[in-house]
N, C-alpha and C. Protein backbone atom coordinates (compact mmCIF):
# COMPACT_ATOMS: atom_id res chain seq x y z
N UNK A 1 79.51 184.00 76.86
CA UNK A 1 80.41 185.10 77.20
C UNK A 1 80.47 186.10 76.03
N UNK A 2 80.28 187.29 76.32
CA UNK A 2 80.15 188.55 75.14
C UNK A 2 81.58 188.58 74.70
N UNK A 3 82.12 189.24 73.06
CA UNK A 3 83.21 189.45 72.78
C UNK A 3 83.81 190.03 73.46
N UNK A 4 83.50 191.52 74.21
CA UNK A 4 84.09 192.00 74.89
C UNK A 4 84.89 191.56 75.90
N UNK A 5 84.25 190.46 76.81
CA UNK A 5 84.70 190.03 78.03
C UNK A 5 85.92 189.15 77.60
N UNK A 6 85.47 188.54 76.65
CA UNK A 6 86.38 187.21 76.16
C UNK A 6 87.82 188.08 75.36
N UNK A 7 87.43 189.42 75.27
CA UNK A 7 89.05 190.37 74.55
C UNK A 7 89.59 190.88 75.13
N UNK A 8 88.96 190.95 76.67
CA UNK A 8 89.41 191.84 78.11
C UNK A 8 90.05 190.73 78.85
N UNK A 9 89.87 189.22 78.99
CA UNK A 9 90.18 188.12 78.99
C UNK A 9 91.25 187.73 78.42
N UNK A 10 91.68 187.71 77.40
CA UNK A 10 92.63 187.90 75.88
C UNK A 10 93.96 188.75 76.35
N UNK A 11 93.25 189.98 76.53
CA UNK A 11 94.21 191.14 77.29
C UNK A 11 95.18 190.74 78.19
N UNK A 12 94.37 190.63 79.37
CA UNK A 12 94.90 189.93 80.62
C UNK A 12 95.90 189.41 80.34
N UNK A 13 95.37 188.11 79.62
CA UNK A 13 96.55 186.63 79.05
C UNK A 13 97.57 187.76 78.44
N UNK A 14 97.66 188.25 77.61
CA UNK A 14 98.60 188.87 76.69
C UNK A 14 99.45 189.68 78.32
N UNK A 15 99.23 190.43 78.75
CA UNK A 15 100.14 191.19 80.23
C UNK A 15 100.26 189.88 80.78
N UNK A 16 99.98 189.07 81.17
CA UNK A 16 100.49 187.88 82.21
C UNK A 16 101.42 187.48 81.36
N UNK A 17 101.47 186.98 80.14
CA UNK A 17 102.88 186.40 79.52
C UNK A 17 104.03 187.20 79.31
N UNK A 18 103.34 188.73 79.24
CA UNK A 18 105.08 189.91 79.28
C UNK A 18 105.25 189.64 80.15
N UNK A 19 104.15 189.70 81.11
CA UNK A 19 105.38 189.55 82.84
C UNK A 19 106.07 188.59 82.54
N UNK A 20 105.29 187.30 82.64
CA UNK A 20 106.11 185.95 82.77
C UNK A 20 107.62 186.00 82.13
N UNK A 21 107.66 187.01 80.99
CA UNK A 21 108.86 186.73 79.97
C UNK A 21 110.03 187.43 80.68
N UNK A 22 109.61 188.60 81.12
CA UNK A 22 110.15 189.58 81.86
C UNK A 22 110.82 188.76 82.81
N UNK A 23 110.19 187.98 83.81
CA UNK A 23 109.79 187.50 84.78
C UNK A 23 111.75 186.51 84.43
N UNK A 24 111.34 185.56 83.79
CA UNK A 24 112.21 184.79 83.26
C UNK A 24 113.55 185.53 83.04
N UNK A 25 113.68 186.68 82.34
CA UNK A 25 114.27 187.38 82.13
C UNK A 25 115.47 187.92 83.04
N UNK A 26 114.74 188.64 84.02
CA UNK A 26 115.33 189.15 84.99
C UNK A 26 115.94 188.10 86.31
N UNK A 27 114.89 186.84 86.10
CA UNK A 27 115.72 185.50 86.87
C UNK A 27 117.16 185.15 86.73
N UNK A 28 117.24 185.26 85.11
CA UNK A 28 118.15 184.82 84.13
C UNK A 28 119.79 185.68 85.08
N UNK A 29 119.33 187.30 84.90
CA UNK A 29 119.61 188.37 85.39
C UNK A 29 120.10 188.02 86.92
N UNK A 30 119.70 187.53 87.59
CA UNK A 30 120.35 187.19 88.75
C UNK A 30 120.85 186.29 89.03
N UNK A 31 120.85 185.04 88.29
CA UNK A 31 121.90 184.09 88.28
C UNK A 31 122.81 184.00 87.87
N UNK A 32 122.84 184.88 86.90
CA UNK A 32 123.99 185.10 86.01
C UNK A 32 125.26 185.90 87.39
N UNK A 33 124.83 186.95 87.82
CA UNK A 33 125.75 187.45 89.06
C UNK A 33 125.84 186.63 90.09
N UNK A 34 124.44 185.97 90.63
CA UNK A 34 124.93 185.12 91.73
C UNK A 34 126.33 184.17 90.80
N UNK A 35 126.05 183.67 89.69
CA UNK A 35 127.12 182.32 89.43
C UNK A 35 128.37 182.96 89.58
N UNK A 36 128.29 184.50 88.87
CA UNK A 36 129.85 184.95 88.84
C UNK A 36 130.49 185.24 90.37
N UNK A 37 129.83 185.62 91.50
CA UNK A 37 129.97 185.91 92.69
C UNK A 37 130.62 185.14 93.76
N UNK A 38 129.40 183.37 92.94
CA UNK A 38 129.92 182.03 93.41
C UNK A 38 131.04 181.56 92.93
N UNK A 39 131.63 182.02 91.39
CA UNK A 39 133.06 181.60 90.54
C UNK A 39 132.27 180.19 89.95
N UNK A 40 131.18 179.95 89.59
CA UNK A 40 130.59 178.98 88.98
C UNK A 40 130.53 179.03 87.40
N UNK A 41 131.43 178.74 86.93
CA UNK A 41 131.53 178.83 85.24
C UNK A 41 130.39 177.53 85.08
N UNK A 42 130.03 176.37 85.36
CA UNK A 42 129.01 176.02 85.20
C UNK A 42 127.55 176.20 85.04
N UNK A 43 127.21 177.37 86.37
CA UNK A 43 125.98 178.11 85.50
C UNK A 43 126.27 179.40 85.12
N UNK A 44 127.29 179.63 84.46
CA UNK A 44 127.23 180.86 83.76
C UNK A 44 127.50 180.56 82.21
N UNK A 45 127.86 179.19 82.01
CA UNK A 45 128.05 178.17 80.73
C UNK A 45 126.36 177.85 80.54
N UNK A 46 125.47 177.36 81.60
CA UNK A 46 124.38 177.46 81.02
C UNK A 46 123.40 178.25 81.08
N UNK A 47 123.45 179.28 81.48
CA UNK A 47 122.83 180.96 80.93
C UNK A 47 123.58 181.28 80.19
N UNK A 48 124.58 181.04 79.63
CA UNK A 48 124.65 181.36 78.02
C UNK A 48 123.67 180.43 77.00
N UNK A 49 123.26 179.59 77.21
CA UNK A 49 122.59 178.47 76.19
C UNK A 49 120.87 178.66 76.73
N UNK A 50 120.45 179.41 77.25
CA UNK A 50 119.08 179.60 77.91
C UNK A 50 118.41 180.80 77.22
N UNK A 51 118.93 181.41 76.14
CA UNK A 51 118.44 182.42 75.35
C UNK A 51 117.71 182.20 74.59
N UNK A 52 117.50 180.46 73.94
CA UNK A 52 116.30 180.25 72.92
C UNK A 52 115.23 180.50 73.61
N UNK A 53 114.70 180.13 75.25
CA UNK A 53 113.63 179.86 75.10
C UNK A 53 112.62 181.31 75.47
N UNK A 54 114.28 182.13 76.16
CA UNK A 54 113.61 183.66 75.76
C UNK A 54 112.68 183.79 74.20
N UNK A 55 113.91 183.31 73.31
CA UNK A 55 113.60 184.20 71.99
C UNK A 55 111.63 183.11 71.48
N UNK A 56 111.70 181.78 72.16
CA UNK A 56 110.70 181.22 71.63
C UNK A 56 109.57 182.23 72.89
N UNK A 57 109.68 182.36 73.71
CA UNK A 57 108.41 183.41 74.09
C UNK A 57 108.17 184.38 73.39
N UNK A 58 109.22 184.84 73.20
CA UNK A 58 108.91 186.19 72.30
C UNK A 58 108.48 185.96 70.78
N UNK A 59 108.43 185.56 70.10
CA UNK A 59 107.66 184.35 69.39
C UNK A 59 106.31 183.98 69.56
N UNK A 60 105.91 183.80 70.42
CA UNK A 60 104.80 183.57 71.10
C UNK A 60 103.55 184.38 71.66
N UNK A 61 104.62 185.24 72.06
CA UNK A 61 103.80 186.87 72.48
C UNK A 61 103.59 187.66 71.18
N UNK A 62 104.37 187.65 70.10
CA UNK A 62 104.41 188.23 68.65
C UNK A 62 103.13 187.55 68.00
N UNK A 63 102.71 186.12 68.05
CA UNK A 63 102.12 185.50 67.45
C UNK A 63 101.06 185.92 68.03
N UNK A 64 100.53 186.11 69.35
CA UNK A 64 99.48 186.34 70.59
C UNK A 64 98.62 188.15 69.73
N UNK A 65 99.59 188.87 69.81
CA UNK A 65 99.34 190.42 69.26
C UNK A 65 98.76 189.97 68.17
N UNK A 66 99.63 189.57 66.60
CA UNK A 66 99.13 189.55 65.52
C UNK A 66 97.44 189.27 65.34
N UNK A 67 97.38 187.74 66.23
CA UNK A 67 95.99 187.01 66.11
C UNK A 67 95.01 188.20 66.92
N UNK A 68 95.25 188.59 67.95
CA UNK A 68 94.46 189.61 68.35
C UNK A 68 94.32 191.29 67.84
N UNK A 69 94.89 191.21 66.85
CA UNK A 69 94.73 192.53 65.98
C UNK A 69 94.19 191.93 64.13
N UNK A 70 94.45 191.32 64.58
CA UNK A 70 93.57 190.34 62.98
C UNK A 70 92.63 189.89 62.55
N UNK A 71 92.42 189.09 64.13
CA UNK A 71 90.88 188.72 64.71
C UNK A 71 89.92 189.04 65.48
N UNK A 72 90.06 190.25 66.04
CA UNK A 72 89.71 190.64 67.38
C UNK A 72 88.95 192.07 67.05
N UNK A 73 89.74 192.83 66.11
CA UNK A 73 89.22 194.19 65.40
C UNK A 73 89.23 195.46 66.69
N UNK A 74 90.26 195.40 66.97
CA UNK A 74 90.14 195.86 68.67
C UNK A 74 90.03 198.09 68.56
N UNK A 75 89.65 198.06 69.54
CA UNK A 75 88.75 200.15 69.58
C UNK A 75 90.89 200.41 69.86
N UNK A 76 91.15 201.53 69.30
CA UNK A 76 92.24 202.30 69.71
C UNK A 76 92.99 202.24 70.60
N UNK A 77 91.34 201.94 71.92
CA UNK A 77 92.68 202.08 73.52
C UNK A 77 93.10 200.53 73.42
N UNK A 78 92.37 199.64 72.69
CA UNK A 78 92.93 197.87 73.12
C UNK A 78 94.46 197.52 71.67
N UNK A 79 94.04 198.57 70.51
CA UNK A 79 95.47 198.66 69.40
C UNK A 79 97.06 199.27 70.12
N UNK A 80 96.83 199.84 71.38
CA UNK A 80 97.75 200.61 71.96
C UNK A 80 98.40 199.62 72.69
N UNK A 81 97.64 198.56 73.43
CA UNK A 81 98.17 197.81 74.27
C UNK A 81 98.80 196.76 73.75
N UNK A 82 98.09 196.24 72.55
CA UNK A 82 98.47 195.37 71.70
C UNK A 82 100.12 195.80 71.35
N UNK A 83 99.97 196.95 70.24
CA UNK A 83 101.03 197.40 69.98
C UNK A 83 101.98 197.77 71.08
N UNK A 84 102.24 198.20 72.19
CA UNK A 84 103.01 198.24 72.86
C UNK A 84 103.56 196.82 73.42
N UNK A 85 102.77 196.17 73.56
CA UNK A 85 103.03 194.67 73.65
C UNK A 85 103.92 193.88 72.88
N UNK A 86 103.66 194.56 71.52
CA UNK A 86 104.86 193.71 70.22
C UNK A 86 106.29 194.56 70.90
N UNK A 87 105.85 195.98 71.07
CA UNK A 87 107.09 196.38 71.38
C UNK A 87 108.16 196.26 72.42
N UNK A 88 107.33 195.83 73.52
CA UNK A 88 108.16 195.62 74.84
C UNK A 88 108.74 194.54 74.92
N UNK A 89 108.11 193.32 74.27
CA UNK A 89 108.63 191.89 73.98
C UNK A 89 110.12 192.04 73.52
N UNK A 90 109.76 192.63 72.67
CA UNK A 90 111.27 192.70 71.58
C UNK A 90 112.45 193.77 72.74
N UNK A 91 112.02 194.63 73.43
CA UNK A 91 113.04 195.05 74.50
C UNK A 91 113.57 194.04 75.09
N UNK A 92 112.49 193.40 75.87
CA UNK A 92 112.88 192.03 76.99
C UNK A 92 113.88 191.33 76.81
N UNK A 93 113.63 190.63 75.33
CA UNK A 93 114.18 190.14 74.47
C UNK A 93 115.59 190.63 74.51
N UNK A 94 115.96 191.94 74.12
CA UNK A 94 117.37 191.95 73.89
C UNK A 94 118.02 192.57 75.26
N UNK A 95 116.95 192.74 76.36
CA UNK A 95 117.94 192.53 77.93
C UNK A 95 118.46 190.96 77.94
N UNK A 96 117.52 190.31 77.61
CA UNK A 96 118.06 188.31 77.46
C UNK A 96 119.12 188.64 76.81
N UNK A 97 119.41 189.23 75.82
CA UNK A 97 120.50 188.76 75.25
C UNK A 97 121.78 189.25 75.45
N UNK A 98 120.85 190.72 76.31
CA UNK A 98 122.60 191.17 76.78
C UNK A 98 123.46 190.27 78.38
N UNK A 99 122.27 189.67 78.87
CA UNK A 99 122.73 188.92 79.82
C UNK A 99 123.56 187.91 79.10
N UNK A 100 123.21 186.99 78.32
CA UNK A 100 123.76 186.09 77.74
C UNK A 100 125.26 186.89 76.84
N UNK A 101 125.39 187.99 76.69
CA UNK A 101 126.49 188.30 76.42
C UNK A 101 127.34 189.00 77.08
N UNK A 102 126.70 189.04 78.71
CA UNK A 102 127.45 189.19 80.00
C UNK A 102 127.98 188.33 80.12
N UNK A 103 127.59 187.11 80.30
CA UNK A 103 127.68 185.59 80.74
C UNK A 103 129.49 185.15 80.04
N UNK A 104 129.50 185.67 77.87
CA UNK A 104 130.22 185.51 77.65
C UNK A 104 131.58 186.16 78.37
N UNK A 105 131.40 187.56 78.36
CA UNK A 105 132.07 188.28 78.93
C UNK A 105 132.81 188.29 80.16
N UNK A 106 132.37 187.71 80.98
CA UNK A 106 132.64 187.10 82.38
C UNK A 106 133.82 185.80 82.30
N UNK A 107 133.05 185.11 81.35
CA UNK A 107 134.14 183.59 81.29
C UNK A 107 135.83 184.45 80.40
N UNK A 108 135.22 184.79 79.45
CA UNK A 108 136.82 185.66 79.30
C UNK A 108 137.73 186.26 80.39
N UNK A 109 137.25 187.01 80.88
CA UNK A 109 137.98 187.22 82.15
C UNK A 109 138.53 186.69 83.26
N UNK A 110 137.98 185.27 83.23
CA UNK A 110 138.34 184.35 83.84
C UNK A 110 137.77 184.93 85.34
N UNK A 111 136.34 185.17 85.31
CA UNK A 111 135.69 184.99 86.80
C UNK A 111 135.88 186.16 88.03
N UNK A 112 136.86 187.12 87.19
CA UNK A 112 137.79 188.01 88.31
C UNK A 112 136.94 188.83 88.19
N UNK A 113 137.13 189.65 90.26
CA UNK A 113 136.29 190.32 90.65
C UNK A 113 135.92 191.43 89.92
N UNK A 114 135.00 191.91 89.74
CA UNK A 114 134.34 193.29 89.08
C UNK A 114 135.20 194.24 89.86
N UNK A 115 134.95 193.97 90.87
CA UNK A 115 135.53 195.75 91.90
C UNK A 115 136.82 195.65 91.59
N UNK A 116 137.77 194.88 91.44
CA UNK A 116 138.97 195.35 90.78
C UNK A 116 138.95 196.29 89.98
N UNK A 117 137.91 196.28 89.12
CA UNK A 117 138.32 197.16 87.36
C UNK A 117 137.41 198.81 87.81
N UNK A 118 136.13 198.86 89.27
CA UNK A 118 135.42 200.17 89.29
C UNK A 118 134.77 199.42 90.53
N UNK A 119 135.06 200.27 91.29
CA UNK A 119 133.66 200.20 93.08
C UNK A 119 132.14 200.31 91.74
N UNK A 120 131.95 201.10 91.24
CA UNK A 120 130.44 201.93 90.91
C UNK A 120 130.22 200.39 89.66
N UNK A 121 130.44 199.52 89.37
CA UNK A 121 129.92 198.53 88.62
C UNK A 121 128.63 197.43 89.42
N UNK A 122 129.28 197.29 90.80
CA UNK A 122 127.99 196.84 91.55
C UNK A 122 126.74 197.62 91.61
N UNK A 123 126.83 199.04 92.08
CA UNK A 123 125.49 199.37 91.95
C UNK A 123 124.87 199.58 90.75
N UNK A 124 126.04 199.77 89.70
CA UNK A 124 125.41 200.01 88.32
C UNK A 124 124.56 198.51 88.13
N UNK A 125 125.33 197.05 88.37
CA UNK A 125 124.11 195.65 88.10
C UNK A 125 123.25 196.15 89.01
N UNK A 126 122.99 196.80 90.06
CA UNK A 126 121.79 197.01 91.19
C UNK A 126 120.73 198.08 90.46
N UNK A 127 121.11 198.99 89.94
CA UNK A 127 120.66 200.00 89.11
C UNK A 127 119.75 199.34 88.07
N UNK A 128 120.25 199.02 86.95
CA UNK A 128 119.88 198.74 85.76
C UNK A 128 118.84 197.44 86.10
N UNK A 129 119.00 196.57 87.21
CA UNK A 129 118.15 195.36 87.19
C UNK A 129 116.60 196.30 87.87
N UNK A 130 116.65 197.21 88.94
CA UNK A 130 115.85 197.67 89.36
C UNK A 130 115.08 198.77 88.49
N UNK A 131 115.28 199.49 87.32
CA UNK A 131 114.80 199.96 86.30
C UNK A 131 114.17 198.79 85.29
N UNK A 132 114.35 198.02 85.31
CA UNK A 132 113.80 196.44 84.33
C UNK A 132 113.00 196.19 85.00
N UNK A 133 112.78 195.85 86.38
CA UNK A 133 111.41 195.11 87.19
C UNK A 133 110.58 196.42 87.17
N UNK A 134 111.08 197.70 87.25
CA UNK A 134 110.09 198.63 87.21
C UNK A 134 109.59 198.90 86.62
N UNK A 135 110.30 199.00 85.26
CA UNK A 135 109.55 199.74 84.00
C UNK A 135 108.64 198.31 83.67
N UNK A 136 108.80 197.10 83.95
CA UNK A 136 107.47 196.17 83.53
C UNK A 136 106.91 196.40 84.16
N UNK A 137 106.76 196.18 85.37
CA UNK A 137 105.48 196.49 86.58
C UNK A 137 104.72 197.60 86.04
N UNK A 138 105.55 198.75 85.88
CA UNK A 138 104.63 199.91 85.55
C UNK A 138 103.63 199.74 83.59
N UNK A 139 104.56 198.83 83.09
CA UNK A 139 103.74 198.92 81.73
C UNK A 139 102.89 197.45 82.16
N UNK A 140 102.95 196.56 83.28
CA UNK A 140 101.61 195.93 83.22
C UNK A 140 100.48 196.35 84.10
N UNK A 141 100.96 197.02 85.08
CA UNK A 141 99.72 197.99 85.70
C UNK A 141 99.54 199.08 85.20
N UNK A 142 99.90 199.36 84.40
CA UNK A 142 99.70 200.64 83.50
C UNK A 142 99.61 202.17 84.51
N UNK A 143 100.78 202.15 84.82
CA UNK A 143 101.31 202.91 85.75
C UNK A 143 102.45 204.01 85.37
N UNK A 144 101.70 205.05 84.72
CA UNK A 144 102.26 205.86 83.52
C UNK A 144 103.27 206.66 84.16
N UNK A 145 102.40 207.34 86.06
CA UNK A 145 104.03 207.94 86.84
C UNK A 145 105.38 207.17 87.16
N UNK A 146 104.83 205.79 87.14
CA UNK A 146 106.14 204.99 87.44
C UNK A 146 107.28 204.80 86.51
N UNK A 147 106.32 205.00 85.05
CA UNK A 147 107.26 204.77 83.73
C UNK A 147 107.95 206.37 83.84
N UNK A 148 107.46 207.29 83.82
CA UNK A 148 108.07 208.04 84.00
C UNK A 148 109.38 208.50 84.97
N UNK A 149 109.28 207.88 85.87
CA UNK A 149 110.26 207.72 86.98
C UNK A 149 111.21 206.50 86.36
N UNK A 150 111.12 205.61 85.82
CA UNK A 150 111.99 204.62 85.13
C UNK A 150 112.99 205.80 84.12
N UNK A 151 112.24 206.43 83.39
CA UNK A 151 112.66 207.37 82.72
C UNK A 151 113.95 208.33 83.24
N UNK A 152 113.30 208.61 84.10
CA UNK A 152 114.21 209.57 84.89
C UNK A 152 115.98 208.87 85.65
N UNK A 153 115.45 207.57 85.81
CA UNK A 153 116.19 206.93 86.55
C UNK A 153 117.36 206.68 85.34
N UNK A 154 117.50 206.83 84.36
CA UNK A 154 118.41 206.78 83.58
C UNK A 154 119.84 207.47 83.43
N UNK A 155 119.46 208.58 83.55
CA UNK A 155 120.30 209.43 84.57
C UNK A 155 121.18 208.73 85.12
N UNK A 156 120.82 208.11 86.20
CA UNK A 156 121.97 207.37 86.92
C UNK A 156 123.05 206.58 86.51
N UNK A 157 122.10 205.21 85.89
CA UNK A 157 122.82 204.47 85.04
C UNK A 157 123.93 205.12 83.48
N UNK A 158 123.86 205.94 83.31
CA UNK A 158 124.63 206.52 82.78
C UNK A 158 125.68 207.42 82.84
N UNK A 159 125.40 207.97 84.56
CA UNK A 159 126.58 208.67 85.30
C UNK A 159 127.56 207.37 85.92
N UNK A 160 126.97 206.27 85.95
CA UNK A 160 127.57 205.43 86.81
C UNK A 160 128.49 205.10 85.68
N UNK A 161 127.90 204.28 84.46
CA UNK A 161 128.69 203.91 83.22
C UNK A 161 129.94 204.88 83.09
N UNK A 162 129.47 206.43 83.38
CA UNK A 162 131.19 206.80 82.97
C UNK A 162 132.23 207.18 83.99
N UNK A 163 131.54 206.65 85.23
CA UNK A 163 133.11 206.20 85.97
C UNK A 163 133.45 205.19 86.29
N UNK A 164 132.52 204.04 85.98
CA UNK A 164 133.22 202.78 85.42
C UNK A 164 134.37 203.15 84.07
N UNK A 165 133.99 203.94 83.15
CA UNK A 165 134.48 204.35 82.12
C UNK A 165 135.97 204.77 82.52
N UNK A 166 135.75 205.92 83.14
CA UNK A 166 136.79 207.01 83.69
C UNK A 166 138.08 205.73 84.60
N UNK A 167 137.39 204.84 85.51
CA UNK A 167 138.16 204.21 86.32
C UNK A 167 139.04 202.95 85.32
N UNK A 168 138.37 202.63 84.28
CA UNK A 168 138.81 201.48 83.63
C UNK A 168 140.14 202.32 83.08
N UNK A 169 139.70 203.97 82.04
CA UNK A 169 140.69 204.28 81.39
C UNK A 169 141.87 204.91 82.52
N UNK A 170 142.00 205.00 83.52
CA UNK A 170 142.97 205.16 84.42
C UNK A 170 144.04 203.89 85.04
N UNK A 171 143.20 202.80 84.91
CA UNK A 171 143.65 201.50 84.90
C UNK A 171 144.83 201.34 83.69
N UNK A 172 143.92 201.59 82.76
CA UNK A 172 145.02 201.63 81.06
C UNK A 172 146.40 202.71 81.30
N UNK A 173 145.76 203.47 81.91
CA UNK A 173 147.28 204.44 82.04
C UNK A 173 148.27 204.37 82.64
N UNK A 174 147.83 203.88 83.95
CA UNK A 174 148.51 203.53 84.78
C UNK A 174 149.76 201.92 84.59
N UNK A 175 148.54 201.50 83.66
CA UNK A 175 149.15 199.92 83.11
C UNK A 175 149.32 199.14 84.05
N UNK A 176 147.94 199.32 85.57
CA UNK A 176 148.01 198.22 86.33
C UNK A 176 147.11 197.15 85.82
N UNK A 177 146.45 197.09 85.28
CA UNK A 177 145.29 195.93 84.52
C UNK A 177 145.48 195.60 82.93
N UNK A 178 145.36 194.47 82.98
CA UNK A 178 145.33 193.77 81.45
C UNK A 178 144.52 194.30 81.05
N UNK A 179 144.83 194.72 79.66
CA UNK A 179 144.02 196.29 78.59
C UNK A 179 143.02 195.16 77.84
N UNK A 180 143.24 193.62 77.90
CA UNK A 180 142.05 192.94 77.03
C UNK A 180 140.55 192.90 77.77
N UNK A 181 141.59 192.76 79.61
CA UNK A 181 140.40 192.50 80.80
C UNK A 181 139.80 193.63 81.33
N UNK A 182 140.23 194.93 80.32
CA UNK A 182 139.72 195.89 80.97
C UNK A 182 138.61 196.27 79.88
N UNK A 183 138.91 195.98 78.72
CA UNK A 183 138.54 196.27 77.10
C UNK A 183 136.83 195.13 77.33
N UNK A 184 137.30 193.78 78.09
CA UNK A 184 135.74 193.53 78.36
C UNK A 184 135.01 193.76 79.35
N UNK A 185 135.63 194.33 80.38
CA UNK A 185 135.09 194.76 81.90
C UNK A 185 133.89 195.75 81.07
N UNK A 186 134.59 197.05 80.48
CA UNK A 186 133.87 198.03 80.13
C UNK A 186 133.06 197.63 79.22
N UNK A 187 132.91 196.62 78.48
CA UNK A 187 131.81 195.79 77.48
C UNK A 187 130.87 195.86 78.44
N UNK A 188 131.06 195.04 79.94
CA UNK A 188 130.31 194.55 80.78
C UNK A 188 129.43 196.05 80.95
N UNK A 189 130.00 197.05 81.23
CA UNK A 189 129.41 197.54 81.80
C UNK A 189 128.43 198.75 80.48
N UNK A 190 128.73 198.63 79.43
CA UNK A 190 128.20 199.33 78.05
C UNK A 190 126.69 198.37 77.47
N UNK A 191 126.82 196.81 78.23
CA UNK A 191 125.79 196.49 78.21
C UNK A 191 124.74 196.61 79.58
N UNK A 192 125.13 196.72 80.69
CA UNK A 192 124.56 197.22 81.47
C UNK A 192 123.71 198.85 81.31
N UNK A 193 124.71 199.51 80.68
CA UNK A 193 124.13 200.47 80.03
C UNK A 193 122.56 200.75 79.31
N UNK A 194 123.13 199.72 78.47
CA UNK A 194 121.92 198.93 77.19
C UNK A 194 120.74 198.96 77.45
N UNK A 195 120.95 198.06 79.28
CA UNK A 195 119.38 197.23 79.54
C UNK A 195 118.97 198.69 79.99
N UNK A 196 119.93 199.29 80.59
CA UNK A 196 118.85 200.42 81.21
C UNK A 196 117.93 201.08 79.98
N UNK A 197 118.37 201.63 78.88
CA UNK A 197 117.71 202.18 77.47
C UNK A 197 116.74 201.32 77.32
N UNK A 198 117.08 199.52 77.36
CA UNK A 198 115.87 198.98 77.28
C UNK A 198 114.44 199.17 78.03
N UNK A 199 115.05 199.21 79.63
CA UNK A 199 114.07 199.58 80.26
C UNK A 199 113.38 201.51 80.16
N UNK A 200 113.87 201.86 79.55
CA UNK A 200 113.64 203.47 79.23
C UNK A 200 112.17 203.05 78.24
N UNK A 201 112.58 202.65 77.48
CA UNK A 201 111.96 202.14 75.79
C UNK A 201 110.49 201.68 76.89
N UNK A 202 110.70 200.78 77.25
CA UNK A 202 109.59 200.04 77.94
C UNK A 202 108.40 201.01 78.94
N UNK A 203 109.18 201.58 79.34
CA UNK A 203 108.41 202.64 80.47
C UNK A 203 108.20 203.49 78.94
N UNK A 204 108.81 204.24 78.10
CA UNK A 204 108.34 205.09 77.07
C UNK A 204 106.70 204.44 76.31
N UNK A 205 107.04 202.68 76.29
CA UNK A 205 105.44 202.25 75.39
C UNK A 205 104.60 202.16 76.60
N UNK A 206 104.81 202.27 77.96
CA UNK A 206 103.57 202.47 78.96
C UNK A 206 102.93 203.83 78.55
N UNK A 207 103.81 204.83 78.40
CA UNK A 207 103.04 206.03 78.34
C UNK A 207 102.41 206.07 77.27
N UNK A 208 102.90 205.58 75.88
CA UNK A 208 101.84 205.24 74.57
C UNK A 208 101.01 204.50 75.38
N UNK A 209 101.03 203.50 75.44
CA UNK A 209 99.76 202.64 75.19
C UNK A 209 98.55 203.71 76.12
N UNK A 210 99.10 204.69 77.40
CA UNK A 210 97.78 205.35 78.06
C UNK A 210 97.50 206.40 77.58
N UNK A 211 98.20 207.11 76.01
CA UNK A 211 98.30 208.37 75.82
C UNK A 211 98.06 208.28 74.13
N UNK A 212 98.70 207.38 73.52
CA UNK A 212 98.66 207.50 72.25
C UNK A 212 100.03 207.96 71.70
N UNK A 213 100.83 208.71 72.33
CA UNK A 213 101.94 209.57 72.50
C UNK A 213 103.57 209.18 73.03
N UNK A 214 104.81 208.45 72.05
CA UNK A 214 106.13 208.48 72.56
C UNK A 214 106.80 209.49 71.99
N UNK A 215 107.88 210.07 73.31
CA UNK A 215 108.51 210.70 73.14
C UNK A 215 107.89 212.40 72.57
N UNK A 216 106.93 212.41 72.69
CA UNK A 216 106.00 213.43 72.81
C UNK A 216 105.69 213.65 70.81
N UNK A 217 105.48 212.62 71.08
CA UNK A 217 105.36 212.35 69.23
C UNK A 217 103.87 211.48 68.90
N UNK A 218 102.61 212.28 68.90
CA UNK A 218 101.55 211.12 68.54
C UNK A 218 101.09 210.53 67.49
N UNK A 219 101.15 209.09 67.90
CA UNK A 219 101.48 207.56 67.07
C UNK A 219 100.23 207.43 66.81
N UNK A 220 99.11 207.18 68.21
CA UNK A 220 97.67 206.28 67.70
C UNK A 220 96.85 207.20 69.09
């Protein structure tokens, strides 16, 4: 088998394990709401403790790049993919962790419904999870209009965040809601926020890795 085939091979492996991580990721991501939906502090006690084996993939995928930019001696367009690869990991990565600090967030509150504190917090979890499966899909098919449309979709998630915002601080005024349960509602929803930027970031290294170019700034 020629080097080439066996680094195009290499490649592959390297996008099949972001997905996979992703993959894991965004699982994580829906159990975490199904448990709260179900009132299951049991699995929302253990998606809080399920974040190592995020952080050991990512670990893994870090180790995967290095050896293939060390050993491999790879042409520009295969340093782009590489490098975007270290970078998207480390996004993934801290959507895992904002779930896991949903998870906390939730048990403080003691399980109580979201729509109490804002109607617009459901579609905002519907929002932000559907910008995460997209912006990977599009950086493993290398699907530069889609990242761009991830891009765009940000927008939303951030109009939504401030009338969750707006509705929480009307709650405070009014002094119908506990100001601690409202003080983490809006946590909840500032990390929802988060993942969406994460997924921004992610769709932003699709367009590097096909362009050379983030944020209209050229890198490689």
């Amino acid at each position: 088998m020629s080097p080439r085939i066996t680094f195009d091979n290499e490649l592959r492996l390297l996008k099949q394990n972001v997905a996979d991580m992703a993959q894991k990721v965004e699982s994580n991501y829906d159990s975490l709401f199904d448990a709260f939906y179900n009132k299951s502090e049991e699995d929302i006690a253990r998606i809080r403790n399920i974040d190592k084996d995020i952080n050991k993939r990512q670990r893994e995928i870090e180790s995967q790049c290095l050896f293939l930019i060390t050993k491999q001696q790879p042409v520009i367009g295969d340093l782009r993919v590489v490098t975007a690869s270290l970078k998207v990991v480390t996004d993934i990565e801290r959507v895992g962790d904002h779930v896991a600090d949903m998870a906390d967030l939730m048990l403080r509150i003691g399980m109580k419904d979201l729509e109490q504190y804002s109607v617009h917090l459901t579609p905002m979890i519907c929002a932000a999870k559907e910008m995460v499966r997209t912006a990977v899909e599009a950086f493993v098919n290398r699907d530069k209009e889609a990242a761009k449309d991830v891009i765009k979709e940000d927008d939303v998630v951030d109009d939504l965040f401030n009338k969750v915002k707006y509705d929480i601080i009307d709650s405070l005024k009014r002094e119908v809601k506990d100001a601690d349960e409202c003080v983490d509602v809006l946590m909840v929803a500032k990390y929802l926020e988060k993942i969406g930027d994460h997924a921004v970031n992610i769709g932003e290294w699709e367009i590097f890795q096909e362009t050379g170019s983030i944020s209209d700034m050229r890198l490689l």
